[in-house]
N, C-alpha and C. Protein backbone atom coordinates (compact mmCIF):
# COMPACT_ATOMS: atom_id res chain seq x y z
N UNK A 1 0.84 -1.19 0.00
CA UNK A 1 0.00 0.00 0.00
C UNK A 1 0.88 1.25 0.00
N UNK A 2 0.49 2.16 -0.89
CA UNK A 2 1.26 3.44 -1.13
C UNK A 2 0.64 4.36 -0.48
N UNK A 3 0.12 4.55 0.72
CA UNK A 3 -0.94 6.12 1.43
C UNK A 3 -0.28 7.50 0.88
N UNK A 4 0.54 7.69 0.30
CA UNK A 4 0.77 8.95 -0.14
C UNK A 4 0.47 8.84 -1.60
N UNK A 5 -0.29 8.21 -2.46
CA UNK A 5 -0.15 8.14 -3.79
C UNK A 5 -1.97 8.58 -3.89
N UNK A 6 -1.74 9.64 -4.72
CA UNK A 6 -3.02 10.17 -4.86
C UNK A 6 -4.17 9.03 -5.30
N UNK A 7 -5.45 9.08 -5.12
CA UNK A 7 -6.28 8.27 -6.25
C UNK A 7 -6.93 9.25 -6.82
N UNK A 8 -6.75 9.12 -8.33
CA UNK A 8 -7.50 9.61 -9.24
C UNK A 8 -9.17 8.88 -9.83
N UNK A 9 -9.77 9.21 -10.50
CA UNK A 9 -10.94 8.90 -11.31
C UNK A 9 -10.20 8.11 -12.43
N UNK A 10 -10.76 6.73 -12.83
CA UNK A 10 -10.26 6.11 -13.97
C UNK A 10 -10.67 6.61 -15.13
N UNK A 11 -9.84 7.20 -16.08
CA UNK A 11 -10.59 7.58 -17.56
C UNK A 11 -10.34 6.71 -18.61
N UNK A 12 -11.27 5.99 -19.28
CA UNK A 12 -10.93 5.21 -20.07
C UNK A 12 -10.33 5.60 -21.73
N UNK A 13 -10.02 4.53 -21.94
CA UNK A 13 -8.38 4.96 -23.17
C UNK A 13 -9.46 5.36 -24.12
N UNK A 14 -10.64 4.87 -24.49
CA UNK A 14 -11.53 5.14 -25.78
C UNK A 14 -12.68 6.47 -25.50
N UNK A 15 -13.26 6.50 -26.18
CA UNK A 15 -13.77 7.87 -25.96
C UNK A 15 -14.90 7.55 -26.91
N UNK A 16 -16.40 7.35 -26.68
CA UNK A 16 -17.27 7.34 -26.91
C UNK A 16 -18.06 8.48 -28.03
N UNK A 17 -18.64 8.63 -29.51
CA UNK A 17 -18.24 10.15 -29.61
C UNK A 17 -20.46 10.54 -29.31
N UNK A 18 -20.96 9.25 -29.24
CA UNK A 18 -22.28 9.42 -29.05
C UNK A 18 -23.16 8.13 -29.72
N UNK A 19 -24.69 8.52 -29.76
CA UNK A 19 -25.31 7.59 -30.27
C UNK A 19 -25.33 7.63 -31.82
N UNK A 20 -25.10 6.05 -32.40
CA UNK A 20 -25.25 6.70 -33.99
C UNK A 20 -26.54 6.82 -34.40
N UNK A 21 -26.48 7.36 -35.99
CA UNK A 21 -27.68 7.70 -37.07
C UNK A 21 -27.36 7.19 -37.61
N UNK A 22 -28.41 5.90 -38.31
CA UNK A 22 -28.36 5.36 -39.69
C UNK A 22 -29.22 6.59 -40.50
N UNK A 23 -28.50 6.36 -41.48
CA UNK A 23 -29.40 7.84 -43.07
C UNK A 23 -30.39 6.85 -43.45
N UNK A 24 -31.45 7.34 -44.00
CA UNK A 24 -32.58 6.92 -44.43
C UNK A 24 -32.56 6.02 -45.34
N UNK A 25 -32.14 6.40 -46.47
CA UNK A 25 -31.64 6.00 -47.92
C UNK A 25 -30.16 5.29 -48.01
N UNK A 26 -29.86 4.35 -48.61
CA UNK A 26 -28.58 4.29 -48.93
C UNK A 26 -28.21 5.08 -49.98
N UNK A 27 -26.59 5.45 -49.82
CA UNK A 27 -26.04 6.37 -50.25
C UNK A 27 -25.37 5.86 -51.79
N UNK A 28 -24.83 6.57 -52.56
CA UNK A 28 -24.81 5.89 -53.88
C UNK A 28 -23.80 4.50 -54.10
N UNK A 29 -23.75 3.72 -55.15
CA UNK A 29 -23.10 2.36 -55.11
C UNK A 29 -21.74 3.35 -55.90
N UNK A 30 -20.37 2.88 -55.30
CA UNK A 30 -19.60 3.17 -55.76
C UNK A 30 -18.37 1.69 -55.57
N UNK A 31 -17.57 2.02 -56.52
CA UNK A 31 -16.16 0.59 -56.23
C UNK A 31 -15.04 1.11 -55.37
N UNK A 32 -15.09 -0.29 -54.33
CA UNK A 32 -14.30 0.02 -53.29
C UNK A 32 -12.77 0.44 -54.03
N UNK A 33 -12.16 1.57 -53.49
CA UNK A 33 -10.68 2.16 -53.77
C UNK A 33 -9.45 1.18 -54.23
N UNK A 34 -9.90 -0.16 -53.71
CA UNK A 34 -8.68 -1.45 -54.04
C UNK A 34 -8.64 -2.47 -54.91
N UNK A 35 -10.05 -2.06 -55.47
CA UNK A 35 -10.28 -2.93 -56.45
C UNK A 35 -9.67 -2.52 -57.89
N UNK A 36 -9.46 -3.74 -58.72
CA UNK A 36 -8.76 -3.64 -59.86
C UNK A 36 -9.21 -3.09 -60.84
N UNK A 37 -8.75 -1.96 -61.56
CA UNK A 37 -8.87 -0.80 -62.42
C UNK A 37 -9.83 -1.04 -63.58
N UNK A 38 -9.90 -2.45 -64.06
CA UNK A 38 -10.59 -3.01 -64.71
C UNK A 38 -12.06 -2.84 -64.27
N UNK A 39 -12.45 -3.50 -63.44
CA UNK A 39 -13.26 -3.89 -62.53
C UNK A 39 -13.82 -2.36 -61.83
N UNK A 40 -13.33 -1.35 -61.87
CA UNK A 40 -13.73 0.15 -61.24
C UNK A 40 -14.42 0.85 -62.44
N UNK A 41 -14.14 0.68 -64.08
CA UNK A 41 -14.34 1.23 -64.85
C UNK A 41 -15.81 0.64 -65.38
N UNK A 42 -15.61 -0.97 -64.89
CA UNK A 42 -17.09 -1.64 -65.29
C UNK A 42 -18.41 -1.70 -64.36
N UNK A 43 -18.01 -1.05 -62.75
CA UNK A 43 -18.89 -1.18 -61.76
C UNK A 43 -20.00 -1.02 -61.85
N UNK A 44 -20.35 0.29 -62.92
CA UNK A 44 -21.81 0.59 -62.58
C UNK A 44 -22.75 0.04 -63.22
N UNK A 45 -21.97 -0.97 -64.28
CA UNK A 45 -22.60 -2.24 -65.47
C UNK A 45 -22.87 -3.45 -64.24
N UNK A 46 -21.98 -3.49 -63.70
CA UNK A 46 -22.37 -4.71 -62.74
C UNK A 46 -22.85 -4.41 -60.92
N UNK A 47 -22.92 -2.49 -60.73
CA UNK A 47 -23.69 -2.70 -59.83
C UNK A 47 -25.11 -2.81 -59.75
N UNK A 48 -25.64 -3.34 -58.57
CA UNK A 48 -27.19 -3.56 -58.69
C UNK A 48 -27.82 -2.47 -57.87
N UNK A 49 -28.65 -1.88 -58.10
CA UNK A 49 -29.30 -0.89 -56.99
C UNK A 49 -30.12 -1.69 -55.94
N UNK A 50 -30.18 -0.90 -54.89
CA UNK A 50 -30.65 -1.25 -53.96
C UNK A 50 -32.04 -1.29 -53.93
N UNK A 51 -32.55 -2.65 -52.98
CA UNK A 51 -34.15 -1.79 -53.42
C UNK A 51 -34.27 -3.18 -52.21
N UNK A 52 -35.58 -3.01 -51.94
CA UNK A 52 -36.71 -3.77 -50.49
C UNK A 52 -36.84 -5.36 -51.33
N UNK A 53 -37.11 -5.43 -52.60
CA UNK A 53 -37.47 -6.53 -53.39
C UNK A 53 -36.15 -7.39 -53.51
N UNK A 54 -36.73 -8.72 -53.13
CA UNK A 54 -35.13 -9.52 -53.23
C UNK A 54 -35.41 -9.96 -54.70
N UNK A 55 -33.75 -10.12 -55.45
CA UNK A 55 -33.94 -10.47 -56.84
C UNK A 55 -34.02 -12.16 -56.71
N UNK A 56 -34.77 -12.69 -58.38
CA UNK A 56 -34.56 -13.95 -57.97
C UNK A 56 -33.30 -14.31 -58.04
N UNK A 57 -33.26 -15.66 -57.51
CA UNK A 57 -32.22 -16.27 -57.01
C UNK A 57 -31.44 -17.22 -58.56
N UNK A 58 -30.54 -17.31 -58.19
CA UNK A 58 -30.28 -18.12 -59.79
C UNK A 58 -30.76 -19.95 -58.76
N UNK A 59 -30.20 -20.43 -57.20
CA UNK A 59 -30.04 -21.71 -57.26
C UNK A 59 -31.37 -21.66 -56.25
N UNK A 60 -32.55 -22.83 -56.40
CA UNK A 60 -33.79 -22.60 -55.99
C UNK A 60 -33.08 -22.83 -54.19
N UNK A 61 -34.23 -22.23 -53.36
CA UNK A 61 -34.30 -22.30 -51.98
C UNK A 61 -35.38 -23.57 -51.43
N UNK A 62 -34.92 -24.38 -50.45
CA UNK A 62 -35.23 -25.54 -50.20
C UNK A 62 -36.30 -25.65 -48.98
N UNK A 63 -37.61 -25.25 -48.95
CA UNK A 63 -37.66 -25.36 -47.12
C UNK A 63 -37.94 -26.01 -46.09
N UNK A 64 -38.04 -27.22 -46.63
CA UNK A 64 -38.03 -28.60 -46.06
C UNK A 64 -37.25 -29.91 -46.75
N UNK A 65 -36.08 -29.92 -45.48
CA UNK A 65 -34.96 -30.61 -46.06
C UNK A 65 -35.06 -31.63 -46.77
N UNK A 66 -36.55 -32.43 -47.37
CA UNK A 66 -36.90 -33.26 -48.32
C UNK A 66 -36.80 -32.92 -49.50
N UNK A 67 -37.08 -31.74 -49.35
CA UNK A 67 -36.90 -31.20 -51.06
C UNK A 67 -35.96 -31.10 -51.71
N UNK A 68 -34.92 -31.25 -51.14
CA UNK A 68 -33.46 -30.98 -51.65
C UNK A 68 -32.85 -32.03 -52.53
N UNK A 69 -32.00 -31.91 -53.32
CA UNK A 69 -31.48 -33.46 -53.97
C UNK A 69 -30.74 -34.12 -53.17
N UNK A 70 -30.75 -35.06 -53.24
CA UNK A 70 -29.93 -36.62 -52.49
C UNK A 70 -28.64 -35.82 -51.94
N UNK A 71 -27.57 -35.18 -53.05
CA UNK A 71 -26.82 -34.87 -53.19
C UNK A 71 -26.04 -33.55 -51.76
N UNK A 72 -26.92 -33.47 -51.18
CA UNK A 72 -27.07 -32.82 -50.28
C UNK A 72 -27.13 -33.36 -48.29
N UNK A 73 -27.34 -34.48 -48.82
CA UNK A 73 -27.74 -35.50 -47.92
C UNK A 73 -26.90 -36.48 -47.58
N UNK A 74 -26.65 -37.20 -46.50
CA UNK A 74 -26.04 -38.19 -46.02
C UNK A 74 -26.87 -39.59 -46.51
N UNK A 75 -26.50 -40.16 -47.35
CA UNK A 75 -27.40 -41.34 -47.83
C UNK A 75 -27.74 -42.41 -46.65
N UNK A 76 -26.58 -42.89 -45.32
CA UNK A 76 -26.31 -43.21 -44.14
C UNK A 76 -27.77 -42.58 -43.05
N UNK A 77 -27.69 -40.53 -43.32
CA UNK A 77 -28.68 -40.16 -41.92
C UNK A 77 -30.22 -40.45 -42.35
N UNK A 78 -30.53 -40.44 -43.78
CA UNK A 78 -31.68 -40.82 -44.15
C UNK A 78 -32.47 -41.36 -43.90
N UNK A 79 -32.21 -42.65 -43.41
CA UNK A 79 -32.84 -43.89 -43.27
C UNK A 79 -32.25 -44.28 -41.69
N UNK A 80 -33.60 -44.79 -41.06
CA UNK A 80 -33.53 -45.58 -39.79
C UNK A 80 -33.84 -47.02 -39.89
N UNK A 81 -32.98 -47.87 -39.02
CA UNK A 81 -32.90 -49.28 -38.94
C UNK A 81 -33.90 -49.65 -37.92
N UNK A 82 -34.76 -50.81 -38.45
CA UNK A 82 -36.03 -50.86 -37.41
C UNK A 82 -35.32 -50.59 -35.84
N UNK A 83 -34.11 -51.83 -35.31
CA UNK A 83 -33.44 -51.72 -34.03
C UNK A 83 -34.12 -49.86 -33.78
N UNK A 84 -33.24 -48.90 -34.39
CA UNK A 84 -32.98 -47.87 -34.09
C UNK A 84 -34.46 -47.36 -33.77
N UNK A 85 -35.71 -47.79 -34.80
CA UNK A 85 -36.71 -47.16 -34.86
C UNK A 85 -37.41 -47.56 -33.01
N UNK A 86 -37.00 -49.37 -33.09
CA UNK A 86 -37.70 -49.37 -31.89
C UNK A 86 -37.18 -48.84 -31.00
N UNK A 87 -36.18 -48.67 -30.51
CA UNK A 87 -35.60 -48.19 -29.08
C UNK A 87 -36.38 -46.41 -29.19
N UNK A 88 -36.39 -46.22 -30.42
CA UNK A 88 -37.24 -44.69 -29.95
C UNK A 88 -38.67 -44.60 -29.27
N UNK A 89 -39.27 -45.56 -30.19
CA UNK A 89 -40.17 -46.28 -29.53
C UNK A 89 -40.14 -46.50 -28.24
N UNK A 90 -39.71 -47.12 -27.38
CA UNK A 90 -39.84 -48.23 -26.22
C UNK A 90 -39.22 -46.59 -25.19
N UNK A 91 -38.70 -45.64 -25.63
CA UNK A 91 -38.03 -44.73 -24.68
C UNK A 91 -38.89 -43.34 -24.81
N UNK A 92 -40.29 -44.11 -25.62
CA UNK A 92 -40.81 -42.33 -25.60
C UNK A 92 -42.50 -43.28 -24.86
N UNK A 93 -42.68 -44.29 -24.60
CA UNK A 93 -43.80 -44.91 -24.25
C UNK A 93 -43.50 -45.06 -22.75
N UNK A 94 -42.01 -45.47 -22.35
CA UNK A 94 -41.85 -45.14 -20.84
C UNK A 94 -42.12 -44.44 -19.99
């Protein structure tokens, strides 16, 4: 213990500058500064504007994991072996 060593108020190293504002609108599409010169000159051919409407999708969306192709799937988790089926059985009737 130091009794002669002042105590101060802790101030922390960061400095808060307030609450933010999101802007209403997004602001215009521009190409990030690092991208390749090529690719800056063609941006506004390949940017998309923004908008509430999602575009379609090129690969379809699945929403019940049946629908999906095999290919996606464990051919193994698919299928239950009676054994397996009964013990679910016999542990949900207990």
């Amino acid at each position: 213990m130091h009794p002669s060593v002042k105590v101060l108020a802790h101030k922390p190293l960061i400095s808060f500058i307030g609450k933010r504002v999101w802007p209403a609108t997004a602001g215009p599409s521009h190409p990030h500064p690092a991208a390749p010169p090529e690719w800056q000159k063609s941006f506004s051919e390949k940017a998309v504007p923004h908008s509430s409407h999602r575009a379609p999708q090129e690969h379809p969306v699945f929403l019940e994991f049946w629908d999906a192709p095999a290919r996606f799937s464990k051919s193994s988790s698919r299928y239950l072996e009676q054994v397996e089926i009964d013990a679910i059985l016999v542990s949900i009737s207990l």
